[in-house]
Protein backbone atom coordinates (compact mmCIF):
# COMPACT_ATOMS: atom_id res chain seq x y z
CA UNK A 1 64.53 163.10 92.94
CA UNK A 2 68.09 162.05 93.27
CA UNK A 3 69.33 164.87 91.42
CA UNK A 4 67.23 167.53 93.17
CA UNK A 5 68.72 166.21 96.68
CA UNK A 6 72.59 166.27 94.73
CA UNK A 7 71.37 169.72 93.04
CA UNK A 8 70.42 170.95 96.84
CA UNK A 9 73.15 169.81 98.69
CA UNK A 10 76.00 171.06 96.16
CA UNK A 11 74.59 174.45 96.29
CA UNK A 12 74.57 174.18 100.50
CA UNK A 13 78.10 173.90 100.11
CA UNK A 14 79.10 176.26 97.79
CA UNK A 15 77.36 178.51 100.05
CA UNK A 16 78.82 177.27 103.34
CA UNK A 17 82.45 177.60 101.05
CA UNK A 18 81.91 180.88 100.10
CA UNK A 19 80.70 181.95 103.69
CA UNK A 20 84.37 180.56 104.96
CA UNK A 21 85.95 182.44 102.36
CA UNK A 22 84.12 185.83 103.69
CA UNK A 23 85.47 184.80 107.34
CA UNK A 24 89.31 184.10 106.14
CA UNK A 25 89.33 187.41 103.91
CA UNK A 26 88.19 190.09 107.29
């Protein structure tokens, strides 16, 4: 559904966000 794809992709980028925020703390 719709809100599966929105559910997926929001939690991609959280991830990917999180994963830059790793790189800028070291």
């Amino acid at each position: 559904t719709v809100q599966q794809i929105a559910d997926t992709v929001g939690c991609s980028r959280a991830t990917l966000y999180r994963a830059l925020d790793v790189t800028k703390a070291s």
